[in-house]
Protein backbone atom coordinates (compact mmCIF):
# COMPACT_ATOMS: atom_id res chain seq x y z
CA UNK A 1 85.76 43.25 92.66
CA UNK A 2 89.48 43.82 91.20
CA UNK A 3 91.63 41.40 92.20
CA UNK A 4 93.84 42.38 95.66
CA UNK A 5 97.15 42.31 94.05
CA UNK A 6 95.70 45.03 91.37
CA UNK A 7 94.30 46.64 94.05
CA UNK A 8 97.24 47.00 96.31
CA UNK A 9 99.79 47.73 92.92
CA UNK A 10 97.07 50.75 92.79
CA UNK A 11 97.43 51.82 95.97
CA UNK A 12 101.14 51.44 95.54
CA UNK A 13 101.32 53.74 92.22
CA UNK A 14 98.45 56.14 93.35
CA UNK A 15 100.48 57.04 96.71
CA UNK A 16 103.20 59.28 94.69
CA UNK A 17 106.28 57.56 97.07
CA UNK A 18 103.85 59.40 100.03
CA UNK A 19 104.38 56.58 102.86
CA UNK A 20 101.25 58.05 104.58
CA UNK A 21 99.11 57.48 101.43
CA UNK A 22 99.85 53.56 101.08
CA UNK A 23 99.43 53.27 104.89
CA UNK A 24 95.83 54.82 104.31
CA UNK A 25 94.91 53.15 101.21
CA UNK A 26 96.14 49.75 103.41
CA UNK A 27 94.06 50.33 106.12
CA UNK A 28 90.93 50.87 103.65
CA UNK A 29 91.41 47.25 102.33
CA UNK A 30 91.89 45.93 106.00
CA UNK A 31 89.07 47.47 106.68
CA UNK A 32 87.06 46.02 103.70
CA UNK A 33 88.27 42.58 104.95
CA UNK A 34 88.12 42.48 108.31
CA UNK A 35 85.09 44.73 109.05
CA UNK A 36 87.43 45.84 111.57
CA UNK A 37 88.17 49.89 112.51
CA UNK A 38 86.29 53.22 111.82
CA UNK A 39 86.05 55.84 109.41
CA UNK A 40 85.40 59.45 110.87
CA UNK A 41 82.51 60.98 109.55
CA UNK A 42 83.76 64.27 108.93
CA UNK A 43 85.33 65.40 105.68
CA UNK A 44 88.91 63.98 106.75
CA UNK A 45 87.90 60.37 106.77
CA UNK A 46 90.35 59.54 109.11
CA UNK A 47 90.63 55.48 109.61
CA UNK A 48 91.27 54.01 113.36
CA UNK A 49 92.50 50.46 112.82
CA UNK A 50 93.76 47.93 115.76
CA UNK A 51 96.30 46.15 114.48
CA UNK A 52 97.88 43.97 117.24
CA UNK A 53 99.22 45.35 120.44
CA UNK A 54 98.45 49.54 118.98
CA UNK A 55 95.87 50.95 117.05
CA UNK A 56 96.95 52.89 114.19
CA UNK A 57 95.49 56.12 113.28
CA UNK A 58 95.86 57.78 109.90
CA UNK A 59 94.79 61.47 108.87
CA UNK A 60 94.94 61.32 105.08
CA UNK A 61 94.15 64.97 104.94
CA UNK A 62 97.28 65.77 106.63
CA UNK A 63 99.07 62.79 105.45
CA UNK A 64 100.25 61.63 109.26
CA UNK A 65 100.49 58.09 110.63
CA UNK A 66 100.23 58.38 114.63
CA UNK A 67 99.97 54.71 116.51
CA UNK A 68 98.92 54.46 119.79
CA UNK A 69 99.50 51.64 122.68
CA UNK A 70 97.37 49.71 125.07
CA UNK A 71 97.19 52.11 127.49
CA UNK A 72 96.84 55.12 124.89
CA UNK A 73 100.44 56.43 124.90
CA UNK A 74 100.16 58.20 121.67
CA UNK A 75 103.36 58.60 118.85
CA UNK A 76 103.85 60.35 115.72
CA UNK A 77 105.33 58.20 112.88
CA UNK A 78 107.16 61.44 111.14
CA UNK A 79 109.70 59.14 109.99
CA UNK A 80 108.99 58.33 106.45
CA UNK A 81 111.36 54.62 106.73
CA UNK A 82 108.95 53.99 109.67
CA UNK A 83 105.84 55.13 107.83
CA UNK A 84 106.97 52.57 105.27
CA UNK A 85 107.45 49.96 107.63
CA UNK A 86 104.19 49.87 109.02
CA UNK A 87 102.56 50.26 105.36
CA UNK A 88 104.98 47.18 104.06
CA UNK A 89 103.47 45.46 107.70
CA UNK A 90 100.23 46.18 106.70
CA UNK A 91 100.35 44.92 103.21
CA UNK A 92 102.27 41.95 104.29
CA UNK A 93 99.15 40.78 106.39
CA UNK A 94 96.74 41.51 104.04
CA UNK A 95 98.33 39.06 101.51
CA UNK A 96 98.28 36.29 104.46
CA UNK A 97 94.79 37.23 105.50
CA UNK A 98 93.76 36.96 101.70
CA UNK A 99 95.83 33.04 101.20
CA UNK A 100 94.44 32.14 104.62
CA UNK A 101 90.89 33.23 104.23
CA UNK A 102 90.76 31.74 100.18
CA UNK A 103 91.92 28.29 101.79
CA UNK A 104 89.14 28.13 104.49
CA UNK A 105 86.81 30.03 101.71
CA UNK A 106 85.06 26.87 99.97
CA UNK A 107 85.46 24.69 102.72
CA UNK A 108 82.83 27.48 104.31
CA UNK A 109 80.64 27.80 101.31
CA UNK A 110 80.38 23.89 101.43
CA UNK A 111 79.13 23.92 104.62
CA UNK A 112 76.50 26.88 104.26
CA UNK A 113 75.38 26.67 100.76
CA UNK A 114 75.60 23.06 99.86
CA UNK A 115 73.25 22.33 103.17
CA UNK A 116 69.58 21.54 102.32
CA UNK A 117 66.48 23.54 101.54
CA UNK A 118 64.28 21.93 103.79
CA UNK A 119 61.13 23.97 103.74
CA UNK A 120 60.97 22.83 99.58
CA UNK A 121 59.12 19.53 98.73
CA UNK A 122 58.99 17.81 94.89
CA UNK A 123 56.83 15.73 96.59
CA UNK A 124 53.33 15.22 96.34
């Protein structure tokens, strides 16, 4: 897999200054990471992420951001400073997820993969 930063300064290039495209491409690498959200299965692919107290919902085929709260008060992001906002949010937390989950990464594969194979003897 391409390094994150290369794949974010892809997204970044690839969204043509559209702040509904980086939000978009953001939520598919939260996505990837988390395991977190859903994809519709029509030809949209509209992406429904949570993303602390709202869930975000972005329509790529229509290029709108709408958010909605707890208790499913829905808003349109129209604003394209608050579009970018939310994608500069987003891309801000995947860089933290990515540093915190590298530091705890071989710590993890330590403790699965360095644990014995029992069940094979050398043994006679």
């Amino acid at each position: 897999m391409k390094g994150l930063k290369a794949i974010i300064e892809r997204i970044e290039t690839e969204s043509h200054d559209l702040p509904p495209s980086r939000v978009h491409g953001f939520l598919e690498i939260c996505m990837t990471l988390t395991g977190r959200g859903e994809v519709g299965d029509d030809y949209i692919k509209a992406i429904t992420f949570p993303l602390g107290n709202i869930t975000i919902y972005s329509d790529p085929y229509y290029n709108m951001i709408s958010v909605y709260s707890e208790d499913y008060v829905e808003m349109d992001l129209e604003d394209d400073d608050e579009v970018d906002k939310l994608a500069d949010e987003l891309k801000k937390r995947i860089l933290s997820f990515d540093r915190k989950i590298r530091s705890k990464r071989k710590e993890v594969t330590e403790k699965v993969f360095d644990e014995p194979v029992d069940f094979i003897s050398f043994e006679e």
